[in-house]
Each structure stands twice: as structure tokens, then as C-alpha cells.
C-alpha atoms as a PDB file:
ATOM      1  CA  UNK A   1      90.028  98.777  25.240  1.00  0.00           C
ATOM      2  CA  UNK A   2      87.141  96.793  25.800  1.00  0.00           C
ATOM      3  CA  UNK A   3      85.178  97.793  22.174  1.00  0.00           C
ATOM      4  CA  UNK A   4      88.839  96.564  20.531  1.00  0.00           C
ATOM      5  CA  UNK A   5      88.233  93.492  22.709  1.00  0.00           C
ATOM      6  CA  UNK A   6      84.775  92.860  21.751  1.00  0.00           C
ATOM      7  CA  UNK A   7      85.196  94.698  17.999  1.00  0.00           C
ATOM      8  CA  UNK A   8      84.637  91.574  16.211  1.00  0.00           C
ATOM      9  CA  UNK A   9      81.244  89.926  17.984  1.00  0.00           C
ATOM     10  CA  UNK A  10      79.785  93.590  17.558  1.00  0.00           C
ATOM     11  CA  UNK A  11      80.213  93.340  14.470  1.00  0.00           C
ATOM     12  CA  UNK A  12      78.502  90.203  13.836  1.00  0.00           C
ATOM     13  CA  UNK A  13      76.334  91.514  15.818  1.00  0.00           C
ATOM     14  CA  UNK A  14      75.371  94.536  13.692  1.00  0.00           C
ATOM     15  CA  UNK A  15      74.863  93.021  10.397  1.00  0.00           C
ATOM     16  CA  UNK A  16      71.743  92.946   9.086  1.00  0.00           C
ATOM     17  CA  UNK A  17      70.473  95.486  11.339  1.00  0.00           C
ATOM     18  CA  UNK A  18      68.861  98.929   9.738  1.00  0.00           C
ATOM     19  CA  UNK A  19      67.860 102.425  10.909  1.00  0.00           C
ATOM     20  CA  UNK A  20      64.387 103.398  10.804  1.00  0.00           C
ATOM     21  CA  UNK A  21      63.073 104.333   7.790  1.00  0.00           C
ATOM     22  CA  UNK A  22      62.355 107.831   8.609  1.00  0.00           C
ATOM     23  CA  UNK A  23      65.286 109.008  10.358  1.00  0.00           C
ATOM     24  CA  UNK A  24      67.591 111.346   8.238  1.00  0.00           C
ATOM     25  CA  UNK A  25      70.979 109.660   7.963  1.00  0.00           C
ATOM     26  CA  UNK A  26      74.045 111.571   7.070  1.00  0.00           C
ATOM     27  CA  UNK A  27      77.220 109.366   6.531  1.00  0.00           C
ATOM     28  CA  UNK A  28      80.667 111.034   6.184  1.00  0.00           C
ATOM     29  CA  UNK A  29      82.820 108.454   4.913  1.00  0.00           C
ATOM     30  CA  UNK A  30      86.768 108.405   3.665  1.00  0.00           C
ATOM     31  CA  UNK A  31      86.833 108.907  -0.220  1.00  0.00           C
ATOM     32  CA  UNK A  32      89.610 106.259  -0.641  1.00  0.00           C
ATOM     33  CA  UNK A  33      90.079 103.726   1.875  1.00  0.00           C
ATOM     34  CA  UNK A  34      92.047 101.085   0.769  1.00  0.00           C
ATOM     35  CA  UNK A  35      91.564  98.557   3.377  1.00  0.00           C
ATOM     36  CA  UNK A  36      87.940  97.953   3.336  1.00  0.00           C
ATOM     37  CA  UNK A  37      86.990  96.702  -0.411  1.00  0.00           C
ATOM     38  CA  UNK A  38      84.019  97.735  -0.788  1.00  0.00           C
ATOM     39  CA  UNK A  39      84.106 100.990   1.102  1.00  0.00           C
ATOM     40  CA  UNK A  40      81.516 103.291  -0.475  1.00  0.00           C
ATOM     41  CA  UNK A  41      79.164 100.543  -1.596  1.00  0.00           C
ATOM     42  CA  UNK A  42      79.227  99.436   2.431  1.00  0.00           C
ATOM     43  CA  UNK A  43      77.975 102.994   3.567  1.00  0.00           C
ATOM     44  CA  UNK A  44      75.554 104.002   0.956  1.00  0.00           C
ATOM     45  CA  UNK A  45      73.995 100.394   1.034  1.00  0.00           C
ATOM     46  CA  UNK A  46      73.390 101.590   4.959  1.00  0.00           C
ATOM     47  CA  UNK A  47      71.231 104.310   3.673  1.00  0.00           C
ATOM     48  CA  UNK A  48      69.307 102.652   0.825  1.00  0.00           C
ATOM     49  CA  UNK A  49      66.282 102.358   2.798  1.00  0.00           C
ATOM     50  CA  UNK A  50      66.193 105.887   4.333  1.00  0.00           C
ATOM     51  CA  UNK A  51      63.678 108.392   3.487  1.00  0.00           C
ATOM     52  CA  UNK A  52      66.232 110.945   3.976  1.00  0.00           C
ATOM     53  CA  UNK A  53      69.906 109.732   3.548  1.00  0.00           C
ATOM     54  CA  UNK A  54      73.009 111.022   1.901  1.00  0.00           C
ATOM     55  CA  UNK A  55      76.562 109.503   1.965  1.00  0.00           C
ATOM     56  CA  UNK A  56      79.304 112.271   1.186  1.00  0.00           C
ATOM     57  CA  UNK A  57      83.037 111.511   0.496  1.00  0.00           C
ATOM     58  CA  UNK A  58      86.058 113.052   2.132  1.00  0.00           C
ATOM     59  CA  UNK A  59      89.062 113.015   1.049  1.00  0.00           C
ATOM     60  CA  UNK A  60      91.304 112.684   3.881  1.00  0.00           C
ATOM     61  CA  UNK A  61      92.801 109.903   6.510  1.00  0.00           C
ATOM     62  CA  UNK A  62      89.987 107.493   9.102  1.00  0.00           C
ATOM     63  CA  UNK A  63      89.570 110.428  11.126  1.00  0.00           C
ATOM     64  CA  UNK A  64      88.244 113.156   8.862  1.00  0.00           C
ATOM     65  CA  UNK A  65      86.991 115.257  12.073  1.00  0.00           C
ATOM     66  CA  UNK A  66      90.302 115.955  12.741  1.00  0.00           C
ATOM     67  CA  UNK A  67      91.272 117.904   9.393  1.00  0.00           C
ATOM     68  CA  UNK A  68      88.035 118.640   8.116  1.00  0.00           C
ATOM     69  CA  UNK A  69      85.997 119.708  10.660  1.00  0.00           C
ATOM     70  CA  UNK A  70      85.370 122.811   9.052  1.00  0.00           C
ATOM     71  CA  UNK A  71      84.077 121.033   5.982  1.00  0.00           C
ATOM     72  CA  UNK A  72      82.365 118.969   8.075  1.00  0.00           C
ATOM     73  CA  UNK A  73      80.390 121.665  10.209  1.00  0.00           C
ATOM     74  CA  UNK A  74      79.517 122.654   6.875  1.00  0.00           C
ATOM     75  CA  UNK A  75      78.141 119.428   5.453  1.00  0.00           C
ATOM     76  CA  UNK A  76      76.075 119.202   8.694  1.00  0.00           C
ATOM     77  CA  UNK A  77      73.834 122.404   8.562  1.00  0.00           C
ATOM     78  CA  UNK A  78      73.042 121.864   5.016  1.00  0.00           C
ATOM     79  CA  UNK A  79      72.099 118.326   5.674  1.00  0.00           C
ATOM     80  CA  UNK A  80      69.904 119.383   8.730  1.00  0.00           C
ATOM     81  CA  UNK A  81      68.630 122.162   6.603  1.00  0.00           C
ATOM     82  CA  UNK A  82      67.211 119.937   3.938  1.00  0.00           C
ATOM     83  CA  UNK A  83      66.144 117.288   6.162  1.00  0.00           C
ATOM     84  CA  UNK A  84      63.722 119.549   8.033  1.00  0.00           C
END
């Protein structure tokens, strides 16, 4: 209840803040989500900077860990196994 409360000032918050350069960033995002424009451009422009970043696309509802974990799992280890 109270990040729904506060959702908005966090988010104002957060922009224009980065992660470090060298930490590998992995970003499962929905394929298709309708009410963000802008959706995919959003989440890879949060891992332009990274030395070791990598959006992938799901297709599936907000909460992909719910279907897809398997998929998921998957897209972890071979992230963390090129990243080392």
C-alpha cells in the first residue's frame, strides 16, 4: 500500500538515475504492453550504458514470472553464463 501511495514521487524520483556501468543488467520486459508507449525503447534505453546488458521480450501478461518462469529460469543462467 504504501509504494501505490508514494508510486508517483518515486518515480520522479528515479528518472535520470543509471546503474553502474559495469554491472550486468538483464531486463525481462512484456513484448506488447499497450499502456506504456514507448515500452521497449524505455527498458533498453536503461541498459544503453551497460557494459553487459540485454533486454529480452516476453510474450505474456505484467507478471511474466507467473507463466514463464520456466522460460525465465532459462533466460537467467545463460545470461549469468555469458556475463561471467
Amino acid at each position: 500500500m504504501n509504494e501505490m501511495e508514494h508510486i508517483s514521487s518515486n518515480f520522479k524520483a528515479a528518472q535520470g538515475l543509471t546503474f553502474s556501468k559495469d554491472l550486468p543488467l538483464l531486463l525481462l520486459v512484456q513484448a506488447n504492453n499497450e499502456g506504456v508507449k514507448e515500452w521497449i525503447p524505455l527498458h533498453e534505453g536503461q541498459i544503453k550504458d551497460s557494459l553487459h546488458g540485454k533486454v529480452i521480450t516476453m510474450d505474456g501478461e505484467h507478471y511474466l514470472h507467473h507463466t514463464l518462469f520456466k522460460e525465465i529460469a532459462e533466460d537467467v543462467r545463460a545470461f549469468m553464463n555469458e556475463a561471467k
